[in-house]
C-alpha atoms as a PDB file:
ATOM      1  CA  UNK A   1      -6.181 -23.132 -34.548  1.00  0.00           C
ATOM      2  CA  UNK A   2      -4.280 -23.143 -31.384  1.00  0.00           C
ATOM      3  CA  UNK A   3      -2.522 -20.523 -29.432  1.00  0.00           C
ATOM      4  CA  UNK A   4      -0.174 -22.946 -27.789  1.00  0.00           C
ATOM      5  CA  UNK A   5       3.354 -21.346 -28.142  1.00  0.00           C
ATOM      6  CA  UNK A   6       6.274 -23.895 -29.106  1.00  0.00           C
ATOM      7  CA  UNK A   7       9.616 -22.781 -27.213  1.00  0.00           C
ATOM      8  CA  UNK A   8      12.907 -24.055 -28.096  1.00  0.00           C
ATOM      9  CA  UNK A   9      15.009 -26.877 -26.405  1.00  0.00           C
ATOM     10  CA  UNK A  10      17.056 -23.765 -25.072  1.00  0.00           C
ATOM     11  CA  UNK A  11      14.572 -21.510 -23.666  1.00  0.00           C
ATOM     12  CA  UNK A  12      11.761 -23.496 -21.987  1.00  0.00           C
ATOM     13  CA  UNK A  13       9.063 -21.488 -21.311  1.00  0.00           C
ATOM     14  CA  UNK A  14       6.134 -22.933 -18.368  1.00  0.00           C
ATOM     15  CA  UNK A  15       2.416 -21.722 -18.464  1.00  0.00           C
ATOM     16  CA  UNK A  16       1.982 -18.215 -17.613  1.00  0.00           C
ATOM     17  CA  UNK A  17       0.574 -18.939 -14.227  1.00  0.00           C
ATOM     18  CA  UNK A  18       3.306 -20.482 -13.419  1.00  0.00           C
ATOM     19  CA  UNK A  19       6.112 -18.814 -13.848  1.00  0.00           C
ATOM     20  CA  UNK A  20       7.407 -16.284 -11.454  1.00  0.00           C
ATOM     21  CA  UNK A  21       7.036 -12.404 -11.458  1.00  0.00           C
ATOM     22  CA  UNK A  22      10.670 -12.153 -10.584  1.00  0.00           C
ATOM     23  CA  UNK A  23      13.775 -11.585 -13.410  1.00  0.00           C
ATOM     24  CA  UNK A  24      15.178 -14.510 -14.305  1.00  0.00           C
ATOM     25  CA  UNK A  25      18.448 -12.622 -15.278  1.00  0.00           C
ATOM     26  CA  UNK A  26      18.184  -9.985 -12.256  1.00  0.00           C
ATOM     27  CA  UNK A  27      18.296 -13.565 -10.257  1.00  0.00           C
ATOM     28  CA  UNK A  28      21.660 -14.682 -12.407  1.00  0.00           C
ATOM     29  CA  UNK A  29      23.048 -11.551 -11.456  1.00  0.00           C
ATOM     30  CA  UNK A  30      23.049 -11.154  -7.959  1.00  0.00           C
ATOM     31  CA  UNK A  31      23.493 -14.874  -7.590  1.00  0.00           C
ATOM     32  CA  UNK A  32      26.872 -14.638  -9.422  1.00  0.00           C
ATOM     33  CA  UNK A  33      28.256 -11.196  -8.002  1.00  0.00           C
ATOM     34  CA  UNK A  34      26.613 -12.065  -4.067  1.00  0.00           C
ATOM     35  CA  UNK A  35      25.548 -15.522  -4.377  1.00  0.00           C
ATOM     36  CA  UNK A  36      27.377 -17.005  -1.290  1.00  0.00           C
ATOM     37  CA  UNK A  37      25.695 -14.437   0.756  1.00  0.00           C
ATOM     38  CA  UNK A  38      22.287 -15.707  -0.502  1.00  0.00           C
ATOM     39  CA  UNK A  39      21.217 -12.131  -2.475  1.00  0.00           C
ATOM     40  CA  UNK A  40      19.700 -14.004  -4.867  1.00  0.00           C
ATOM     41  CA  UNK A  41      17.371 -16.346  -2.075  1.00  0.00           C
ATOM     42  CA  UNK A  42      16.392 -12.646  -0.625  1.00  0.00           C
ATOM     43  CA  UNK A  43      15.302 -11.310  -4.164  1.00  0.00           C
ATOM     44  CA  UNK A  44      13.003 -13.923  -4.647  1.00  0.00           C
ATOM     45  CA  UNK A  45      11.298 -14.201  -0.488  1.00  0.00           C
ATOM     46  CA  UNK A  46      13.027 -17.421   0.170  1.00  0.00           C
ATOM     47  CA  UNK A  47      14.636 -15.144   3.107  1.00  0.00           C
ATOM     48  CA  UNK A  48      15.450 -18.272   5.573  1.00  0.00           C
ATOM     49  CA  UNK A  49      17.528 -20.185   3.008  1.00  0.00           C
ATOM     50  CA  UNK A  50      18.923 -16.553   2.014  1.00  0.00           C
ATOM     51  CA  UNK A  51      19.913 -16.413   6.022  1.00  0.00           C
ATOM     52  CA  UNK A  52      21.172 -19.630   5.993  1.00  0.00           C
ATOM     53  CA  UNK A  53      23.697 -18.786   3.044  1.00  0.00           C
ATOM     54  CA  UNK A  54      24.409 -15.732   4.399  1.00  0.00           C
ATOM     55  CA  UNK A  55      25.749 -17.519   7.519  1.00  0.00           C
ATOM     56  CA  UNK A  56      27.727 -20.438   6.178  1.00  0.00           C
ATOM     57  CA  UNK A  57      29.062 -18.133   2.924  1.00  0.00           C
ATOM     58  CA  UNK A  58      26.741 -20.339   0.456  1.00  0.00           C
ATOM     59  CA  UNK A  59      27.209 -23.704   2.552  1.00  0.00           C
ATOM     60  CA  UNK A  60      31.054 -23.300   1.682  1.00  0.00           C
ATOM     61  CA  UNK A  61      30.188 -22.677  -1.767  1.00  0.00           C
ATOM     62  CA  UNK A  62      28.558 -25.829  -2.590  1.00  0.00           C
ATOM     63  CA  UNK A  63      24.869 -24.282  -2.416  1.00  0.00           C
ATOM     64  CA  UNK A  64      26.619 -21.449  -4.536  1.00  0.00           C
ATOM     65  CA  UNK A  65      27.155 -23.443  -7.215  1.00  0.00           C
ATOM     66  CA  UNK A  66      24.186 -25.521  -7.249  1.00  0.00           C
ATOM     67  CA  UNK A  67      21.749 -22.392  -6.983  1.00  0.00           C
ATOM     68  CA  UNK A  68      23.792 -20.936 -10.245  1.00  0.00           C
ATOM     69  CA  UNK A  69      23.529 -24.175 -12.072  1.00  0.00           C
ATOM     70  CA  UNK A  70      19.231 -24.497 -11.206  1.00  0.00           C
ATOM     71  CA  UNK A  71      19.675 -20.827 -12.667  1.00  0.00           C
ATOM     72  CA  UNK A  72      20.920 -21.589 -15.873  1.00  0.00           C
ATOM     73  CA  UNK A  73      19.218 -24.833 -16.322  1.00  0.00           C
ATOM     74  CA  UNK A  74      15.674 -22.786 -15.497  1.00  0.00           C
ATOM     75  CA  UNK A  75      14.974 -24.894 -12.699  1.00  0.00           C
ATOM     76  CA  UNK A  76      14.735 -22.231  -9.734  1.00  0.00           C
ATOM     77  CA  UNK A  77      11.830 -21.504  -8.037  1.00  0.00           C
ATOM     78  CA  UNK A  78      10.656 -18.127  -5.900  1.00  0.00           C
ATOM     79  CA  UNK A  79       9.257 -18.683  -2.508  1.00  0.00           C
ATOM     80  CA  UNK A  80       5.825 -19.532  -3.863  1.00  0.00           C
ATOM     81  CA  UNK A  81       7.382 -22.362  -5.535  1.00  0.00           C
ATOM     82  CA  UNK A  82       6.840 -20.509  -9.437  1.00  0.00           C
ATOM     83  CA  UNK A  83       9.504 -21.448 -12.239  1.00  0.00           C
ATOM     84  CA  UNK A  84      11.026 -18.035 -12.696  1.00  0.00           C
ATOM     85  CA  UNK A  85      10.661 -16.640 -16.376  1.00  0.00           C
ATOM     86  CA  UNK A  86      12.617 -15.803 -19.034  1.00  0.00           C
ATOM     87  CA  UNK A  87      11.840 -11.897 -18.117  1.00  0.00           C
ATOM     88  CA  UNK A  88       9.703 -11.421 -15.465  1.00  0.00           C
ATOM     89  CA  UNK A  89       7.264  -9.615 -14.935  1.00  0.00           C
ATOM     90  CA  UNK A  90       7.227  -7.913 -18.347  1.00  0.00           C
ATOM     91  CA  UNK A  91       5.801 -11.342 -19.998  1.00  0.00           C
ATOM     92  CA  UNK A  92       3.529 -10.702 -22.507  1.00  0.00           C
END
């Protein structure tokens, strides 16, 4: 028998050591209430794109949007280049 864990279409899920220790929905958060100022890049140490957002208020909005849409399509990464989870940290 295996333990492999089958995930809906909806909610991937990557191997354990790869996803992130950051909150996926912490990351959703500040990206939609301080997004063009890069809070989002700063949460999860990618602090020179964060400064670069921060300066050009999200690349005119454009980065904005594209960060929020890698978001909810679970394809941002932290700076260590992890898929961030569903939860976090508090995986089981």
């Amino acid at each position: 028998m295996s333990n492999t864990r089958i995930s809906s279409p909806s909610e991937p899920t990557p191997p354990p050591e790869t996803m992130s220790p950051k909150n996926r929905m912490l990351t959703l958060t500040l990206a939609c209430l301080g997004g063009f100022l890069g809070l989002h890049r700063f949460y999860l140490g990618r602090w020179k794109s964060g400064l670069l957002m921060l300066l050009t208020l999200g690349g005119l909005f454009l980065w904005w949007i594209v960060d929020v849409f890698l978001l909810l399509s679970w394809r941002m990464k932290d700076a260590d280049g992890r898929l961030l989870g569903p939860t976090g940290s508090e995986r089981s």
